[in-house]
N, C-alpha and C. Protein backbone atom coordinates (compact mmCIF):
# COMPACT_ATOMS: atom_id res chain seq x y z
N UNK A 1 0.84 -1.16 0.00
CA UNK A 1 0.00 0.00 0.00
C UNK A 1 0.90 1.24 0.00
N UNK A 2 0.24 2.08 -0.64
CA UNK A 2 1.19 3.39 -1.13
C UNK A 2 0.99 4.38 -0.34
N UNK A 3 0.92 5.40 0.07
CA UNK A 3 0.31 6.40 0.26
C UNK A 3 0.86 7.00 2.20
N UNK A 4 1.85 6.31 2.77
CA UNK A 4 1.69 6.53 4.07
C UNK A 4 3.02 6.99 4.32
N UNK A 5 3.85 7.48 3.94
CA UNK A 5 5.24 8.14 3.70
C UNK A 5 6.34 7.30 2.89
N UNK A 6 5.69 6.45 2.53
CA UNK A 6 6.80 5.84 1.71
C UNK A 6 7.69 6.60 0.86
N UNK A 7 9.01 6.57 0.92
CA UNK A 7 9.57 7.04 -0.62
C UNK A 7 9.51 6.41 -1.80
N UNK A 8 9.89 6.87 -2.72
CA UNK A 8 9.64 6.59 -4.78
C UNK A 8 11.08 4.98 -4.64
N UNK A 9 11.87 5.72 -3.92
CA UNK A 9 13.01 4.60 -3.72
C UNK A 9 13.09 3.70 -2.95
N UNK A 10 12.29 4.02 -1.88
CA UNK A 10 12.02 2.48 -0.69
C UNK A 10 11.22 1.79 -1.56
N UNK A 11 10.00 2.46 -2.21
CA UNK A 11 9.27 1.67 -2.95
C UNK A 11 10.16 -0.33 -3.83
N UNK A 12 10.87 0.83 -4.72
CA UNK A 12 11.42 0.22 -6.02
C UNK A 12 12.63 -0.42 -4.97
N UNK A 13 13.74 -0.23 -4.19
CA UNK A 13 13.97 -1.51 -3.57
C UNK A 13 13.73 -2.56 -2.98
N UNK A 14 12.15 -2.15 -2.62
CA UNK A 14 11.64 -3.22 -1.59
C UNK A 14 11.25 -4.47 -3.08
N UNK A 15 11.01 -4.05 -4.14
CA UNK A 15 10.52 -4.49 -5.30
C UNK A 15 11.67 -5.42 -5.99
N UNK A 16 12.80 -4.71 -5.67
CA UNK A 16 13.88 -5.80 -6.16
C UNK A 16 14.51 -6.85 -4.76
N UNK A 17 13.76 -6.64 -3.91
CA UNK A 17 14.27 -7.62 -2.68
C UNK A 17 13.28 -8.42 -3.17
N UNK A 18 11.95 -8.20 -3.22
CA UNK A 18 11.11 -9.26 -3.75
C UNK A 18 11.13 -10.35 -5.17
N UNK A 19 11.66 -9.53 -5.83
CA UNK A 19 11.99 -10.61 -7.10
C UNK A 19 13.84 -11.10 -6.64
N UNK A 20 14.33 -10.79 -5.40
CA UNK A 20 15.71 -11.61 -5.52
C UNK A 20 15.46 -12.38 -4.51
N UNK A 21 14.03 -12.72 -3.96
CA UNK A 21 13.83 -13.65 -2.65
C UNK A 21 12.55 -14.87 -3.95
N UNK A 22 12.58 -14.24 -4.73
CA UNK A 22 11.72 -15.52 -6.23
C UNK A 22 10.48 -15.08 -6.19
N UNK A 23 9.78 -13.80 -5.64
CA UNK A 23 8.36 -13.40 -5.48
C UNK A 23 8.40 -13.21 -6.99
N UNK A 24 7.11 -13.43 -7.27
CA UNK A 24 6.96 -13.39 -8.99
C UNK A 24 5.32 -12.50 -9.39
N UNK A 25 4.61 -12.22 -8.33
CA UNK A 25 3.63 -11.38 -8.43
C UNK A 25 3.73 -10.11 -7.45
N UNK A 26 2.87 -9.33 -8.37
CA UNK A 26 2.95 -8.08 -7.19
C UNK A 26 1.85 -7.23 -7.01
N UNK A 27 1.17 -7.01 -6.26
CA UNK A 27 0.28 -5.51 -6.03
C UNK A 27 0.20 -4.72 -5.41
N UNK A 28 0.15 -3.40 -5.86
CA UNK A 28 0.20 -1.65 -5.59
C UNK A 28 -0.79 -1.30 -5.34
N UNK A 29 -1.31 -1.06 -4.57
CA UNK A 29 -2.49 -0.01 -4.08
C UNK A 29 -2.31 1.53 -3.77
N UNK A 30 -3.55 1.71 -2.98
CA UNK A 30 -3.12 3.23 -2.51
C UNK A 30 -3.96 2.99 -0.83
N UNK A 31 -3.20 3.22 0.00
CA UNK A 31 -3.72 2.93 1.38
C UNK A 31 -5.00 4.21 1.94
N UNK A 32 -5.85 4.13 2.15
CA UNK A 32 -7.15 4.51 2.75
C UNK A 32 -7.27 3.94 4.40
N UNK A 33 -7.26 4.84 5.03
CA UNK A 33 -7.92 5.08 6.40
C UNK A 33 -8.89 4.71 6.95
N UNK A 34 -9.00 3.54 7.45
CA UNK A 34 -10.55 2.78 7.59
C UNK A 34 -11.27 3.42 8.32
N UNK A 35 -10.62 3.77 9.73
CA UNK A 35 -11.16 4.33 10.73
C UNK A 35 -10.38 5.99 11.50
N UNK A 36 -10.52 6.83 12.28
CA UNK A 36 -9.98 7.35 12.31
C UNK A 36 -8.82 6.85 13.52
N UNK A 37 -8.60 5.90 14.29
CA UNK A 37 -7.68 5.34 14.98
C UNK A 37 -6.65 4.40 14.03
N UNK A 38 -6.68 4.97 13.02
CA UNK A 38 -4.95 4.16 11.92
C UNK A 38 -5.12 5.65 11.45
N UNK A 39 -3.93 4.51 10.96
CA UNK A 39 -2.92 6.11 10.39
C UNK A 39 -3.26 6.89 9.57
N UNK A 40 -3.12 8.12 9.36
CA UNK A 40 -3.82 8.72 8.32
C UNK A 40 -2.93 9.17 6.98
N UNK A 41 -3.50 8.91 5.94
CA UNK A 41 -3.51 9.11 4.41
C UNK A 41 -2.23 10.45 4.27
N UNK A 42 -1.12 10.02 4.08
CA UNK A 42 -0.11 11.16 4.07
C UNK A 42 -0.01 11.80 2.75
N UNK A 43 -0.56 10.66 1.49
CA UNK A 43 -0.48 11.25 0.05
C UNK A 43 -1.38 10.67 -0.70
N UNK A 44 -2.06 10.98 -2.00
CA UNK A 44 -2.67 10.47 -2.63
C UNK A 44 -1.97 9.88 -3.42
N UNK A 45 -1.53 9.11 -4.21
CA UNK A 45 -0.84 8.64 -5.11
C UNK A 45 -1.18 8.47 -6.87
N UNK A 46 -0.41 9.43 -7.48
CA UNK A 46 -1.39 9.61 -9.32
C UNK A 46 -1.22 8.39 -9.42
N UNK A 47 -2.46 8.21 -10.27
CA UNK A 47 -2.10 6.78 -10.98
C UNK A 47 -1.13 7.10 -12.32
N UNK A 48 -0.38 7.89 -12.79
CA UNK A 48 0.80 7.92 -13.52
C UNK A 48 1.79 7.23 -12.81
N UNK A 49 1.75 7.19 -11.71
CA UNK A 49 3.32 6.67 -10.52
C UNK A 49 2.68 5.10 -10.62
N UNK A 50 1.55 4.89 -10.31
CA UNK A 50 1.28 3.58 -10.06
C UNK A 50 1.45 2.89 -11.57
N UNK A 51 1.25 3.56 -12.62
CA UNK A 51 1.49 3.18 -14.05
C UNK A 51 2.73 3.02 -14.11
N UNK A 52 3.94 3.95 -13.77
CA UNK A 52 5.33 3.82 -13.82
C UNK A 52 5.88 2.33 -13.01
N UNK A 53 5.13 2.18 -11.63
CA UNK A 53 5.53 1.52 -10.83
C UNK A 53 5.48 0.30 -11.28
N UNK A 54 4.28 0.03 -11.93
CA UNK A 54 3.78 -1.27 -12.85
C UNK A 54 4.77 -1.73 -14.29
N UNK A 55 5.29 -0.34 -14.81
CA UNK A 55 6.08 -0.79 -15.39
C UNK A 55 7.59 -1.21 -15.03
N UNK A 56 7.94 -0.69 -14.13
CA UNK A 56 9.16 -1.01 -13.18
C UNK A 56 9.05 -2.17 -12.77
N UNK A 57 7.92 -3.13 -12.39
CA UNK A 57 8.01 -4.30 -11.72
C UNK A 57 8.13 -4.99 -13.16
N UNK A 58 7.49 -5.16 -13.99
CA UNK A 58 7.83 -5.94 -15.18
C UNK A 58 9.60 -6.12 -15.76
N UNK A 59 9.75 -4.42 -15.44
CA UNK A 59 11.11 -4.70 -15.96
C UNK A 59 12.18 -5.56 -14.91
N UNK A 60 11.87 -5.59 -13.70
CA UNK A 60 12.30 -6.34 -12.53
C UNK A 60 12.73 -7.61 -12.86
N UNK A 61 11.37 -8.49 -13.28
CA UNK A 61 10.88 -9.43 -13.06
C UNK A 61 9.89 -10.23 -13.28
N UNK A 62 8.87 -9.30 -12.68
CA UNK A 62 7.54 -9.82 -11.98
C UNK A 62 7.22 -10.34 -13.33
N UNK A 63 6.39 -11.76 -12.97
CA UNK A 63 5.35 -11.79 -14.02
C UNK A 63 4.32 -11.77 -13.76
N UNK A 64 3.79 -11.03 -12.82
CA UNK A 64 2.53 -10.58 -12.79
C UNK A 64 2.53 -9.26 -12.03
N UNK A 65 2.12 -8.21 -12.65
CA UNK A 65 2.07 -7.10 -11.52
C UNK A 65 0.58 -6.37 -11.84
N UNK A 66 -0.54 -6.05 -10.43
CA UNK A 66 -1.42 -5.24 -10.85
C UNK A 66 -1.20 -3.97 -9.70
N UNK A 67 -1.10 -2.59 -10.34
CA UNK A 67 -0.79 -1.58 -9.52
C UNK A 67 -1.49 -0.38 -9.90
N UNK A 68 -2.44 0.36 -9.09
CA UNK A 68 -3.34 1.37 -8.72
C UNK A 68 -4.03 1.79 -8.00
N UNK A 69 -4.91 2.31 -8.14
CA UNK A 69 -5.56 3.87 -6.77
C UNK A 69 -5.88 2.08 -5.90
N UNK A 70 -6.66 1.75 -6.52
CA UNK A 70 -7.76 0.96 -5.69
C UNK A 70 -7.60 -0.96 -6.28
N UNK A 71 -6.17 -1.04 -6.38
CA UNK A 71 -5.76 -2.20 -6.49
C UNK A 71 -5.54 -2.93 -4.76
N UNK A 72 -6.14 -4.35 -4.55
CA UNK A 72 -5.85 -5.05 -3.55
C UNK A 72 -5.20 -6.10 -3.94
N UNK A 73 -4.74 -7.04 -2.93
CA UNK A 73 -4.31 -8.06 -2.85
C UNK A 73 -4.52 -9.44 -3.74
N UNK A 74 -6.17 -9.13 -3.54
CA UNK A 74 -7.39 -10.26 -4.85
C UNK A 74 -7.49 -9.64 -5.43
N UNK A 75 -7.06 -8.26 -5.84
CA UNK A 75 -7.13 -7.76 -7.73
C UNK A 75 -6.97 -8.68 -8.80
N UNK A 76 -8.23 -9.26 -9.48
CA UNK A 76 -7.72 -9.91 -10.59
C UNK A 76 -7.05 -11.32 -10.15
N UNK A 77 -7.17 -11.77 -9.24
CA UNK A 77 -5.95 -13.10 -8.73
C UNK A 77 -6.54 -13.98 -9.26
N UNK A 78 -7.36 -14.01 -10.07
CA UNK A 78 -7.58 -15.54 -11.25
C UNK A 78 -6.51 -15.31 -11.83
N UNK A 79 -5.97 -14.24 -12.57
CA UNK A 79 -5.05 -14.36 -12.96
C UNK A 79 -3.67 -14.10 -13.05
N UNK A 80 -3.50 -13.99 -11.55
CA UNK A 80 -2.19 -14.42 -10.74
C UNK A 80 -1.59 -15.93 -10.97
N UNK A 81 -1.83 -16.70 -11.29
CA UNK A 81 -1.85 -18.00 -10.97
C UNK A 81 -1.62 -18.60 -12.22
N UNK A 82 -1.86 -17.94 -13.65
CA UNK A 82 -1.83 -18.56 -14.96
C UNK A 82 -0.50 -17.73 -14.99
N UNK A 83 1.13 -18.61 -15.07
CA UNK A 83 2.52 -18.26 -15.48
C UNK A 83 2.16 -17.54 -16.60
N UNK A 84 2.96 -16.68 -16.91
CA UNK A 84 3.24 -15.69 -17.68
C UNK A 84 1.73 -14.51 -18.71
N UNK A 85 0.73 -14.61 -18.13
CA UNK A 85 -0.13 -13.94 -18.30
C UNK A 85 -0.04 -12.69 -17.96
N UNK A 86 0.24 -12.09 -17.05
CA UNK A 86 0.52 -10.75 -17.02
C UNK A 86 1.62 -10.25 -17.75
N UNK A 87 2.86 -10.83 -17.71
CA UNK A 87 3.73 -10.58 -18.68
C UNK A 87 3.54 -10.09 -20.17
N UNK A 88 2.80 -11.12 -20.78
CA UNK A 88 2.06 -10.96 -21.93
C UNK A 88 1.37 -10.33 -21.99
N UNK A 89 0.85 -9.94 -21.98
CA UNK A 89 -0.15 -8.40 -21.43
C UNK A 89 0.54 -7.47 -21.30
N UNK A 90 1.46 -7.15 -20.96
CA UNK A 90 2.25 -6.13 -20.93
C UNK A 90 2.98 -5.80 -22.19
N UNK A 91 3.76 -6.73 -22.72
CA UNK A 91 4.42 -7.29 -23.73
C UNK A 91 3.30 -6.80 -25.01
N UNK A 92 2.32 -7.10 -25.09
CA UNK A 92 1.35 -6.87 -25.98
C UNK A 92 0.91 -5.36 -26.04
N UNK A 93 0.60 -4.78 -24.57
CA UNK A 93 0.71 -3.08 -24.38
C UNK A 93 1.61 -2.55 -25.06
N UNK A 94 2.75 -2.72 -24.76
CA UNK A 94 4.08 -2.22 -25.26
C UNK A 94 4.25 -2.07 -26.98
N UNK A 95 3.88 -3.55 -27.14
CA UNK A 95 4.18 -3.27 -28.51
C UNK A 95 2.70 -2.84 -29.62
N UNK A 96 1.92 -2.16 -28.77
CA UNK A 96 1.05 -1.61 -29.78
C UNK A 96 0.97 -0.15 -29.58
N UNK A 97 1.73 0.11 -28.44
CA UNK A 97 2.36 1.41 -28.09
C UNK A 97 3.17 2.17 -29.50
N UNK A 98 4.08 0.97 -30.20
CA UNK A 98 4.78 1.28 -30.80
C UNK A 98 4.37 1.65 -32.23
């Protein structure tokens, strides 16, 4: 979860500890304040950063990454589980980008 003082760079190392410990999926959210006794919401986070961030984990590694405002844990996790599906998907973004 994003949003609670993290830095841009704690982020993206914690991201390469995870693909050098064999983690192969990943998800980015943006942390929300359930109640007012937790912590409170230090930043909103653009979804341009969470777009960047998503592309940063691909280039990592990950073969699966889902990252945004209101991405959880079960985002999409049917297809967490099918190898190289997110990859491809990305791979396919990219090159119609071009």
């Amino acid at each position: 979860m994003l949003g609670i003082g993290e830095e841009k760079e704690e982020v993206i190392q914690t991201m390469k500890d995870l693909v050098g410990v064999g983690c192969d999926v990943l998800t980015i959210g943006q942390y929300l304040q359930p109640t007012k006794k937790h912590l409170p919401v230090q930043r909103f986070v653009h979804p341009d950063e969470f777009a960047e961030l998503r592309t940063i984990g691909y280039e990592l590694g990950f073969d699966y990454v889902e990252s945004g405002p209101l991405v959880r844990s079960s985002y999409h996790s049917e297809k967490h589980v099918i190898k190289g599906w997110g990859r491809n998907k990305y791979l396919e973004e990219l090159a119609l980008k071009k």
